[in-house]
Protein backbone atom coordinates (compact mmCIF):
# COMPACT_ATOMS: atom_id res chain seq x y z
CA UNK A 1 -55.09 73.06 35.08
CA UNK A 2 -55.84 75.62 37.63
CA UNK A 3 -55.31 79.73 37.49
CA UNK A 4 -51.27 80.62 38.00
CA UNK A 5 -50.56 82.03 40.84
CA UNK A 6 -49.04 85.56 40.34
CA UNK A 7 -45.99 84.96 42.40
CA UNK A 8 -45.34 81.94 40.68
CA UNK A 9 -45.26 83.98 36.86
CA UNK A 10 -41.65 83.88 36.28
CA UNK A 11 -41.23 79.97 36.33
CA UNK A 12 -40.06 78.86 33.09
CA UNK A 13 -40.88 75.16 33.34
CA UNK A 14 -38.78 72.04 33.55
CA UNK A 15 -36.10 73.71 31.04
CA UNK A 16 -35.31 75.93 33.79
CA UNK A 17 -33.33 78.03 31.50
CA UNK A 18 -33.71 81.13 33.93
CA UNK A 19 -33.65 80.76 37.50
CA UNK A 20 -33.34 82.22 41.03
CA UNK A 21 -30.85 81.71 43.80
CA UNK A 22 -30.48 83.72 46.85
CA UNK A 23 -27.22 84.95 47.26
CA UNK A 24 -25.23 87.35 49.53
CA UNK A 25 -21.50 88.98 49.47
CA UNK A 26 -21.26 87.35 53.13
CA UNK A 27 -23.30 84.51 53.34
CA UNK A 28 -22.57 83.27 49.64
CA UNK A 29 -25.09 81.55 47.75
CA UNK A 30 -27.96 79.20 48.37
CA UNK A 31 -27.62 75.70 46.38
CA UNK A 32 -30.75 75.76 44.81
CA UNK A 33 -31.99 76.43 41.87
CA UNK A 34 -35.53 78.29 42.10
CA UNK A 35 -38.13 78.47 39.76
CA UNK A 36 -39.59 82.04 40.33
CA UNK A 37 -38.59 85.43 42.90
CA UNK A 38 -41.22 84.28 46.10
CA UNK A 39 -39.16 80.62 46.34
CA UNK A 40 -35.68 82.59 46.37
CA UNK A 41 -36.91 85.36 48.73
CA UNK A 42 -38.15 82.90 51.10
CA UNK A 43 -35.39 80.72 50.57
CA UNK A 44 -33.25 84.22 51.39
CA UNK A 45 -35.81 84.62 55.12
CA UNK A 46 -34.74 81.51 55.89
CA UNK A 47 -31.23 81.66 55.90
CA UNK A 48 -30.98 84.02 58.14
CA UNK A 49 -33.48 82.46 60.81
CA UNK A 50 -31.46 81.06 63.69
CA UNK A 51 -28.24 82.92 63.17
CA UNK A 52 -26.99 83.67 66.60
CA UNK A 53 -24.57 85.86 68.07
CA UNK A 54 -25.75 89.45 66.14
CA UNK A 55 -25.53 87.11 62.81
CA UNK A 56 -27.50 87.82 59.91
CA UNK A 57 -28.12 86.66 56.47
CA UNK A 58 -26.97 89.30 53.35
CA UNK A 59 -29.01 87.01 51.09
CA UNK A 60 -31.07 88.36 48.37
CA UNK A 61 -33.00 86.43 44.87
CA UNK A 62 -30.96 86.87 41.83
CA UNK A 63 -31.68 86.14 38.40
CA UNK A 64 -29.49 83.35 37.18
CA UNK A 65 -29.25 82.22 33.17
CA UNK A 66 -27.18 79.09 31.84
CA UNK A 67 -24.95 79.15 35.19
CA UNK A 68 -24.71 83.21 35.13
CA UNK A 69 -26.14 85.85 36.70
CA UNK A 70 -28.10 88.47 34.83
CA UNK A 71 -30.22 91.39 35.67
CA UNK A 72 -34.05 90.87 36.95
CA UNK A 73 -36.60 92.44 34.72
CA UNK A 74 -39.14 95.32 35.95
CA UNK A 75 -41.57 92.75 36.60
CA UNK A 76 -39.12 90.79 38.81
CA UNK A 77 -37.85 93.83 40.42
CA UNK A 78 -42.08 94.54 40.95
CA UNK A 79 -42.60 91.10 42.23
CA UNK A 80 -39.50 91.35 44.76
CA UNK A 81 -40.92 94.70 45.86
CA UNK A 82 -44.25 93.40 46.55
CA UNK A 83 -43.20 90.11 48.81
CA UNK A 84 -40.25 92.62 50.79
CA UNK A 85 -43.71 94.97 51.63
CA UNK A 86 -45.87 92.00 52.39
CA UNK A 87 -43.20 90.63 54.96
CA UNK A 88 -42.86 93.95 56.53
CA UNK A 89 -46.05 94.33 57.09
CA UNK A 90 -46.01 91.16 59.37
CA UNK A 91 -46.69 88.54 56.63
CA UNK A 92 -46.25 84.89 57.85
CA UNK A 93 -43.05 83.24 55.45
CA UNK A 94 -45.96 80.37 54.94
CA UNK A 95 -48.29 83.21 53.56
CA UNK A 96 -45.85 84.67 50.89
């Protein structure tokens, strides 16, 4: 088994008992159910690549537990922080 990879520290495992989606007030919510913050947020990126006509995607990772939504933690918070910075900074999606 090789070294986790610090994005990847909030996967729970097969249970997935807590999980990410990305989800927006316009755009709604993606149907997926990801396993940690960086497969959300770039789930999030690419919703919104290709939307013509001054569209844009509102979509953001949230925390999700047994079907409901529940605040991140510090460290998610952190780790969403880190990947929005990264991105900005010209950070290929691929790269995240």
């Amino acid at each position: 088994m090789g070294t986790l990879d610090p994005l990847e520290t909030f996967n729970l495992g097969t249970d997935m008992k807590r999980y990410y989606k990305a989800v927006g007030n316009v755009r709604g919510a993606c149907t997926h159910r990801h396993r940690s913050v960086r497969t959300a947020y770039k789930c999030a990126i690419k919703d919104g690549q290709g939307l013509t006509g001054g569209a844009y995607s509102d979509r953001l990772p949230r925390a999700f537990e047994a079907g409901d939504r529940v605040e991140m933690t510090d460290s998610e918070i952190d780790m969403l922080d880190k990947l929005q910075r990264k991105r900005c900074a010209g950070t290929a999606l691929r790269d995240l």
